[in-house]
Protein backbone atom coordinates (compact mmCIF):
# COMPACT_ATOMS: atom_id res chain seq x y z
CA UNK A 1 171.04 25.87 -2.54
CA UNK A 2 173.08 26.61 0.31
CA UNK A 3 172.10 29.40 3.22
CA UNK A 4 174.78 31.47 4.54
CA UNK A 5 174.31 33.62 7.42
CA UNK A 6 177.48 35.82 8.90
CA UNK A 7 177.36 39.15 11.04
CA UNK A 8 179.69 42.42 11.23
CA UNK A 9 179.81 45.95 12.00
CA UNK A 10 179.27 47.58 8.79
CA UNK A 11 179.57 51.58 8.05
CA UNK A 12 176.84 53.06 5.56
CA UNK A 13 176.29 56.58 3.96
CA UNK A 14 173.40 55.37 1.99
CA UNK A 15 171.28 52.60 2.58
CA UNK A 16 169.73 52.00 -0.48
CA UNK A 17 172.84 52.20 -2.54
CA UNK A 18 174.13 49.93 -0.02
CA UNK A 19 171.46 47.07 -0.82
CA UNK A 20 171.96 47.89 -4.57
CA UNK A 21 175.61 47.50 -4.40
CA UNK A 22 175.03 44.37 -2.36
CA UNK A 23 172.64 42.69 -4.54
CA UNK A 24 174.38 43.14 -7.84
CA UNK A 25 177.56 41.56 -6.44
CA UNK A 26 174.92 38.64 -5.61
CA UNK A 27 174.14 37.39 -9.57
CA UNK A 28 172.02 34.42 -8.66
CA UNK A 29 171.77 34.65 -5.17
CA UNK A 30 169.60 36.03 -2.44
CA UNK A 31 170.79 38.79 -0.20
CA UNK A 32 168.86 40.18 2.54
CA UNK A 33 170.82 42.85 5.12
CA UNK A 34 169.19 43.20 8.74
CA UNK A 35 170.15 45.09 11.82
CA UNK A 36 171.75 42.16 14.47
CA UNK A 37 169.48 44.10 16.82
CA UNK A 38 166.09 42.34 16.19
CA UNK A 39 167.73 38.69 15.68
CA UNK A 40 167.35 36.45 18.00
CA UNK A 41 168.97 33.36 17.26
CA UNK A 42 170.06 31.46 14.19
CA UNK A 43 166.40 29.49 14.43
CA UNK A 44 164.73 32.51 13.92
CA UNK A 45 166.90 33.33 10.75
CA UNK A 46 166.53 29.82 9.62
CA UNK A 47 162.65 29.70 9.99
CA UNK A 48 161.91 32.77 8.57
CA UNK A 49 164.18 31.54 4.82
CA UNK A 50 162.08 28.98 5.11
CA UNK A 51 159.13 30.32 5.56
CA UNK A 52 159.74 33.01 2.53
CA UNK A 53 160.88 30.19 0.20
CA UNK A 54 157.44 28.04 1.19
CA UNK A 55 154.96 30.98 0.87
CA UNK A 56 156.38 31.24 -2.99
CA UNK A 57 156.48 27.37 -3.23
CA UNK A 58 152.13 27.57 -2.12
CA UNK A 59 151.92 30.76 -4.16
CA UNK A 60 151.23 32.69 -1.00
CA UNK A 61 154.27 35.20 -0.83
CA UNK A 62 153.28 39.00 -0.38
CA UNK A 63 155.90 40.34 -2.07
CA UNK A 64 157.56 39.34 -5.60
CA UNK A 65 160.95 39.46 -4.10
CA UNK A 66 161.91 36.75 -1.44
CA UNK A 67 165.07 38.94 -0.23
CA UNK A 68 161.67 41.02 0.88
CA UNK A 69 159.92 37.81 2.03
CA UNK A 70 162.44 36.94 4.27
CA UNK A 71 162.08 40.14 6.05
CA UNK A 72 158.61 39.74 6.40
CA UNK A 73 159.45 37.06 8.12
CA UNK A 74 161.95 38.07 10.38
CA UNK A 75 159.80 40.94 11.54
CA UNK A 76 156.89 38.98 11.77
CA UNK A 77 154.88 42.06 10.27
CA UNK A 78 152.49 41.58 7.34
CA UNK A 79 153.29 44.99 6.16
CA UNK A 80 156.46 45.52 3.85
CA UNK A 81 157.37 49.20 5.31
CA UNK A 82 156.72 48.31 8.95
CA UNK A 83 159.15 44.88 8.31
CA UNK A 84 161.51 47.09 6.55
CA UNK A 85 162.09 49.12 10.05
CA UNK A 86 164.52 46.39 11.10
CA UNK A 87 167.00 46.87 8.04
CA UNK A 88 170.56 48.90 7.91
CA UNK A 89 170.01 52.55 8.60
CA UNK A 90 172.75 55.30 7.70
CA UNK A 91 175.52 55.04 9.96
CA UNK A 92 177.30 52.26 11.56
CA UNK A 93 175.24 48.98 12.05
CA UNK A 94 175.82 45.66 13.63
CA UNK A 95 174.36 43.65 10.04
CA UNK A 96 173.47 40.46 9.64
CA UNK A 97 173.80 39.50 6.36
CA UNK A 98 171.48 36.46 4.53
CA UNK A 99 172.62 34.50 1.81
CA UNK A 100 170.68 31.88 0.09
CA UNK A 101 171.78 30.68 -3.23
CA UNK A 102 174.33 28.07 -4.81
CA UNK A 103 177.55 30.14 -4.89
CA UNK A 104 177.00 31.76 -1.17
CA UNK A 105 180.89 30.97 -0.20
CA UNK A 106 182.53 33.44 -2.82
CA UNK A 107 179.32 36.15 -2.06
CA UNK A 108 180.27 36.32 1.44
CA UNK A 109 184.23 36.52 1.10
CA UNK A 110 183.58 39.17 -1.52
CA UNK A 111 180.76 40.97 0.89
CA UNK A 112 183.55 40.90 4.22
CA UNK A 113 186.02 42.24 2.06
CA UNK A 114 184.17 45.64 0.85
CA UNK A 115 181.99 45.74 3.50
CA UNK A 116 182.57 44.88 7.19
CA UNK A 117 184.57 46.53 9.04
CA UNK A 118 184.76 43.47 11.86
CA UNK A 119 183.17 40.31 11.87
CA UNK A 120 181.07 39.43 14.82
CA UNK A 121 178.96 36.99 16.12
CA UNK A 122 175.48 38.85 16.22
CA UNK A 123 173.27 35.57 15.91
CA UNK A 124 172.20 35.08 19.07
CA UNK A 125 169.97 36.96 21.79
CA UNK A 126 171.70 38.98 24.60
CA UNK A 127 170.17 41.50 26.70
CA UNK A 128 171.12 44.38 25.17
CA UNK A 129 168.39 43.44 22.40
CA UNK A 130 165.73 43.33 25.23
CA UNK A 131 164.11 46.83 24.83
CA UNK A 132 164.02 47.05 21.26
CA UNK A 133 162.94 43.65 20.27
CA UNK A 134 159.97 43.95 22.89
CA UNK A 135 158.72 46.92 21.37
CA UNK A 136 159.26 46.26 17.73
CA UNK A 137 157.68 42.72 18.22
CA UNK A 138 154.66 44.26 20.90
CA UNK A 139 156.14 41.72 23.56
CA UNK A 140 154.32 43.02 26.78
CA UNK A 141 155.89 43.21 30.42
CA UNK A 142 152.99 40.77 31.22
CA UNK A 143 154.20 37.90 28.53
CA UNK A 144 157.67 38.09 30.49
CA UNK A 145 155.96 38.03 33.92
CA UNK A 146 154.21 35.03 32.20
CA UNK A 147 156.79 33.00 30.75
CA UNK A 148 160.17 35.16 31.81
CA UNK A 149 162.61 36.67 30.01
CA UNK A 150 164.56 33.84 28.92
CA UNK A 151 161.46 32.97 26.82
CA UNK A 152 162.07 36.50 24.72
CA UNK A 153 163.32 34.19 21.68
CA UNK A 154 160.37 32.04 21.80
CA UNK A 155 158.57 34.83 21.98
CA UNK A 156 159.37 36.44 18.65
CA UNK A 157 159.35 33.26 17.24
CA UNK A 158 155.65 32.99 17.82
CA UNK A 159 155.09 36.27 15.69
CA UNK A 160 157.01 34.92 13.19
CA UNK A 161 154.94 31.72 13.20
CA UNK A 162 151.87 33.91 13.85
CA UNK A 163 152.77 35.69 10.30
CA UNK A 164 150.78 33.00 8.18
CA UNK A 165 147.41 32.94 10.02
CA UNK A 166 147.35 36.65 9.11
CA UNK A 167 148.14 36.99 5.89
């Protein structure tokens, strides 16, 4: 099983359709579609897949969908509509797009080629992220006095961590 991982600015009129269209192009594969905007690195993307994939592997998974799992994950929230607040929303989007499966390579080509509009490198943490990753994730201005700001990553990795103890 191969993980892909690839950003873009993407256009979208409806969300959900969008995800539907997505996944049915997938067949045997995993998609998951995220706003770039609460990533902070490929680590994070990384940990969270495998996270997801070990929670069904011990049985302990929340949802019954790992696409859903992953998010979880990512957002470091327990609950499925709270994690679900850093997906696509109508309009245009900076997406990162999550691939896990065996045929990944022909998923993505066929993915760029409806879908984004230009390809971008959204997998890392800039400060432009700052405000809305600290309040999505509840990073307080007394963590960064702590640790500073360069530490934001680390930071969000901890909640992602943080996700097992409280499920």
């Amino acid at each position: 099983m191969k993980l892909k991982i690839f950003g873009g600015a993407i256009e979208i009129k409806d969300p959900t359709k969008f995800i539907e269209e997505v996944r049915d192009l997938s067949e045997d594969s995993v998609v998951q579609v995220v706003n770039a905007d609460f990533i902070v690195g490929r680590e994070h993307v990384e940990f969270a897949v495998k996270k997801a994939l070990n929670s069904f592997k011990s049985g302990k998974n929340i949802s019954r969908d790992l696409s859903i799992e992953i998010m979880l994950y990512l957002s470091g929230k327990r609950n499925i509509d709270k994690a679900m607040e850093i997906g696509i929303k109508k309009g245009k989007n900076d997406a990162l797009f999550i691939l896990y499966g065996d045929n990944t390579e022909n998923l993505e080509k066929e993915i760029k080629d409806r879908y984004v509009i230009e390809e971008k490198d959204l997998l890392r943490y800039d400060i432009s992220k700052k405000e809305k990753i600290m309040e999505f994730f509840g990073i307080t201005k007394e963590e960064i006095e702590a640790v500073g700001e360069d530490k934001i990553p680390k930071l969000v990795m901890e909640r992602t961590i943080l996700l097992d103890i409280l499920k």
